[in-house]
Protein backbone atom coordinates (compact mmCIF):
# COMPACT_ATOMS: atom_id res chain seq x y z
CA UNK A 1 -13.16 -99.62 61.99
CA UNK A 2 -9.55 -101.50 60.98
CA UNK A 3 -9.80 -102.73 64.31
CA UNK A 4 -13.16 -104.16 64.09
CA UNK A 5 -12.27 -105.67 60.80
CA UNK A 6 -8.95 -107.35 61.88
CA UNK A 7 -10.45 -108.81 65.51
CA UNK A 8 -13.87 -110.14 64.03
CA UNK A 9 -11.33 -111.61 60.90
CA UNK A 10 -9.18 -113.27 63.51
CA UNK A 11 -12.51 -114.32 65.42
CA UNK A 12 -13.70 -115.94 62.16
CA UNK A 13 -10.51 -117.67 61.67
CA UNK A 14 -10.07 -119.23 65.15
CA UNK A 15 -13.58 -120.10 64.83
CA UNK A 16 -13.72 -122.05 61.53
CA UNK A 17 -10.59 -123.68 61.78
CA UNK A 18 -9.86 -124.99 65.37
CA UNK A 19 -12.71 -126.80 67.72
CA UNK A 20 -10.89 -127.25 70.84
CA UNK A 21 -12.20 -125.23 73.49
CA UNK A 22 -9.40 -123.09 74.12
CA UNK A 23 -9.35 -122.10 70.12
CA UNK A 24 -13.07 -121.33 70.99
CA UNK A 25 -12.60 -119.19 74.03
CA UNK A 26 -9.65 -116.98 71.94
CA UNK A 27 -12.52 -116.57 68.87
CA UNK A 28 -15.12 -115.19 71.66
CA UNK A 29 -12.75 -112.79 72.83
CA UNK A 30 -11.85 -111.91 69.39
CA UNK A 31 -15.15 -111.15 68.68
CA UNK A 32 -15.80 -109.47 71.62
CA UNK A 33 -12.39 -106.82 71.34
CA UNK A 34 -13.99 -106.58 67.48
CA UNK A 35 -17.35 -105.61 68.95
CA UNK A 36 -16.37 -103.22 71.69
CA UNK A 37 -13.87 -101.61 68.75
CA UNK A 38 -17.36 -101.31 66.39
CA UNK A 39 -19.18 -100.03 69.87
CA UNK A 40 -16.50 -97.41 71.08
CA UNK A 41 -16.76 -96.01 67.32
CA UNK A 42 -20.59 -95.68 67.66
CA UNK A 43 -20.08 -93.91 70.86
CA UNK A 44 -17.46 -91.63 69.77
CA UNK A 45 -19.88 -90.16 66.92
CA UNK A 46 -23.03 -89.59 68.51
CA UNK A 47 -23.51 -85.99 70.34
CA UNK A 48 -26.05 -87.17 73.23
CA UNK A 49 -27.29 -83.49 73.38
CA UNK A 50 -29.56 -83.97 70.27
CA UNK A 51 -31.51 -86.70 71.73
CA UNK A 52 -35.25 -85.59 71.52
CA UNK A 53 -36.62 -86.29 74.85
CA UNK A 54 -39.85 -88.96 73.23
CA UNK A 55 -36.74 -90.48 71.35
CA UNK A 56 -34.69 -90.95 74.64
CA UNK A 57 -37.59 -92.42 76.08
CA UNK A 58 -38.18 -94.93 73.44
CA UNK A 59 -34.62 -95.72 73.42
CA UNK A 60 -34.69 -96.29 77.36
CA UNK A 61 -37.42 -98.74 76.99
CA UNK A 62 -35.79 -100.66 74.01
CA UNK A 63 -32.21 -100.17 75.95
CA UNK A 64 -33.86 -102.12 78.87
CA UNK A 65 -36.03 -104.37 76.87
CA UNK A 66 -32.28 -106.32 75.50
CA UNK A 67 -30.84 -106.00 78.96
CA UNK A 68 -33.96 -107.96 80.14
CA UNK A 69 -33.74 -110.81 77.30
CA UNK A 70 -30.37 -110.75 77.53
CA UNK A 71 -29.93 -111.27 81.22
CA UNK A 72 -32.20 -113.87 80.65
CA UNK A 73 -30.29 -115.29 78.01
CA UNK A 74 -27.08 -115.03 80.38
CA UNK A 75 -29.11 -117.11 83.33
CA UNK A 76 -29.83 -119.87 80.88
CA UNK A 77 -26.02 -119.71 79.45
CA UNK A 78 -24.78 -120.00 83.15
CA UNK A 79 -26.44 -122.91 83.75
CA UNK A 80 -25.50 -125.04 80.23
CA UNK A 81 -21.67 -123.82 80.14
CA UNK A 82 -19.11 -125.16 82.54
CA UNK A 83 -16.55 -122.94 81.11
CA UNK A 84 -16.57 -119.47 83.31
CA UNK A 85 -14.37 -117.17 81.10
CA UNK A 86 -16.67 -118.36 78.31
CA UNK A 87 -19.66 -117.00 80.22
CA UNK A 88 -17.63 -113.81 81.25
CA UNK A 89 -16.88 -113.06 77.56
CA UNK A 90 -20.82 -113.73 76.47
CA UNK A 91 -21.62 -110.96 78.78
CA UNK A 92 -19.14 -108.77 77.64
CA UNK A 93 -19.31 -109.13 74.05
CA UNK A 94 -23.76 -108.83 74.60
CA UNK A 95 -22.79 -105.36 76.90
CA UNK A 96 -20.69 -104.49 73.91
CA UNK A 97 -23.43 -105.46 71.22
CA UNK A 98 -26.18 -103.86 73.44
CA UNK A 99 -24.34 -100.69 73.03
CA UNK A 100 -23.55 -101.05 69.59
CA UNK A 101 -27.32 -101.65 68.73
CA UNK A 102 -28.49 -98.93 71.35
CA UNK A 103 -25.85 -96.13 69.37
CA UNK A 104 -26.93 -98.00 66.12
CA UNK A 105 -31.27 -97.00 67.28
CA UNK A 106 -30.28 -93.62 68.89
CA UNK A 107 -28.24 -92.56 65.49
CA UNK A 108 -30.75 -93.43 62.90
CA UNK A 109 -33.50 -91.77 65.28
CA UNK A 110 -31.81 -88.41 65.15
CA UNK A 111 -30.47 -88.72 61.86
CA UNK A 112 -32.86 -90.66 59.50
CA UNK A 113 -30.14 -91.08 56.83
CA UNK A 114 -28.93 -93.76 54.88
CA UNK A 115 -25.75 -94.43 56.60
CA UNK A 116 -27.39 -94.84 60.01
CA UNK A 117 -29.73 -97.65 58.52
CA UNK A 118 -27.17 -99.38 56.84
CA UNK A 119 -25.10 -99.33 60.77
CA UNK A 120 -28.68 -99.82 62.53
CA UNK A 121 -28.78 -103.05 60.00
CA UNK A 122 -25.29 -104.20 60.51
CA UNK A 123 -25.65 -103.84 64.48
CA UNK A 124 -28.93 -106.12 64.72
CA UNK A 125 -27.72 -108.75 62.21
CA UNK A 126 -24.34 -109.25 64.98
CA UNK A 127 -26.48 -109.16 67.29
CA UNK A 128 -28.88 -111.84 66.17
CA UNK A 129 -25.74 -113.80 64.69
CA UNK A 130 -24.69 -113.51 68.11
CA UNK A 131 -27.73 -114.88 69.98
CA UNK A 132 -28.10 -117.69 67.27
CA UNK A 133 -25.01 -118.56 67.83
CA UNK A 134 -25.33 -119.10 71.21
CA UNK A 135 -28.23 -121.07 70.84
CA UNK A 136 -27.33 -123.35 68.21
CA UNK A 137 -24.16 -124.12 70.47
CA UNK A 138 -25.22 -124.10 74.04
CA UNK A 139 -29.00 -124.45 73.51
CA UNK A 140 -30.26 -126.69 70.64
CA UNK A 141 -28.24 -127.31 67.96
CA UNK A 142 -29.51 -127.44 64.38
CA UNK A 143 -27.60 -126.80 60.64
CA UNK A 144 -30.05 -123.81 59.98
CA UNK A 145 -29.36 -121.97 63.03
CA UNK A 146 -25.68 -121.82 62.44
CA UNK A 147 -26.16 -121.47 58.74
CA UNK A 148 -28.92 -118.32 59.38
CA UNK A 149 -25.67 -117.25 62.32
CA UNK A 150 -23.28 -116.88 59.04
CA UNK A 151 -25.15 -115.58 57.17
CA UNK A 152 -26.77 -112.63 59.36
CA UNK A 153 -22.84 -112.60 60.60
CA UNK A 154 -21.57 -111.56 56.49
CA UNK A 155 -24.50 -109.48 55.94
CA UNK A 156 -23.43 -107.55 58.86
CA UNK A 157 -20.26 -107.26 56.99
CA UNK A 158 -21.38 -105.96 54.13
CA UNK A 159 -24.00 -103.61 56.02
CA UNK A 160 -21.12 -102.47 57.62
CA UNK A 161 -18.68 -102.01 54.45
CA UNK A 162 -21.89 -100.51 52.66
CA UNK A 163 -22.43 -97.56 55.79
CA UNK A 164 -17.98 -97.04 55.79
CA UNK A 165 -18.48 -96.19 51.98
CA UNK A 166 -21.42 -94.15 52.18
CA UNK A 167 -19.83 -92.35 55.74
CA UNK A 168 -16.64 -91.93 53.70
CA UNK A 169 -18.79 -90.20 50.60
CA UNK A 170 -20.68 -87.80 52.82
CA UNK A 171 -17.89 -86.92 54.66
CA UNK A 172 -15.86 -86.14 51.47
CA UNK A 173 -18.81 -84.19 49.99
CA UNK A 174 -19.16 -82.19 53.12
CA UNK A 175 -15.14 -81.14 52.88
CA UNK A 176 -15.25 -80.38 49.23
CA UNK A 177 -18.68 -77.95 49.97
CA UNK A 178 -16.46 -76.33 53.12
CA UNK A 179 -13.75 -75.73 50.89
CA UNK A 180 -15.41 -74.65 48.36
CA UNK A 181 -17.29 -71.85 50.73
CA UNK A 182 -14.47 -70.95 52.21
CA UNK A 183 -13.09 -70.09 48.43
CA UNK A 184 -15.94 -68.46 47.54
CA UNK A 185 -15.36 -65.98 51.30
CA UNK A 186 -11.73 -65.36 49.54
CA UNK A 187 -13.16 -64.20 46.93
CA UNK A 188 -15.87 -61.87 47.64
């Protein structure tokens, strides 16, 4: 999670203060390392063995539903930007957001709990900060989309410090009833 938090700050700070288009190339990639951080974290907590078979298929069909728009999102992107490695990073930061969102839907389908809503809501507002981004930029520009992109982009943010907080106080409650158990075994 640090490193999500320090590559999407340096992302936001490359991106707010410089407009040349090298300045914007180093923010995509920031953002992209900070979203394959957030991604590899989602992966690395999910047990894949769990997965009810109706929710596998509904997360197959949403899983290939986003690759669909976004390939065709990618097509359109190909076309407007000159810039290759600009292109190359939009389809690895929407793999890594795909992924993100797909662990995000597969976690709060087997679990139900608060924590997975508050990371299913912080992975779909990147992911449509992303996509407005990309349109207000490359597409058609207009004040609300890139005021609606920061906006979704620091409720993310907070979705995301609201599920580390409410990971961190499950995770602690869960240690102090283990411990207690186990003191309770001594005892007995």
């Amino acid at each position: 999670m640090i490193t999500f938090l320090v590559f999407s700050f340096l992302g936001d700070f490359s991106s707010v203060l410089f407009e040349n288009p090298l300045m914007v190339s180093l923010s995509s990639m920031f953002y992209c390392i900070s979203y394959l951080s957030l991604a590899y974290a989602a992966v690395s907590r999910i047990r894949f063995f769990n997965i009810d078979k109706v929710v596998g298929i509904c997360l197959l069909l949403v899983f290939t539903i986003n690759a669909y728009l976004m390939y065709q999102l990618f097509e359109v992107l190909q076309i407007k930007i000159s810039d290759t490695t600009e292109v190359a990073l939009f389809g690895v930061k929407s793999m890594a957001l795909m992924v993100l969102a797909f662990m995000a839907f597969a976690t709060y389908l087997n679990k139900d709990t608060k924590a997975s809503i508050l990371f299913l809501s912080t992975a779909l507002c990147f992911v449509f900060a992303d996509v407005l981004y990309y349109i207000s930029n490359y597409y058609v520009y207009h004040y609300s989309f890139v005021v609606l992109d920061r906006l979704l982009h620091v409720l993310g943010l907070f979705f995301l410090f609201n599920y580390i907080i409410e990971y961190n106080r499950k995770r602690k409650k869960r240690i102090v009833l283990q411990s207690s158990s186990t003191a309770e075994q001594i005892v007995v």
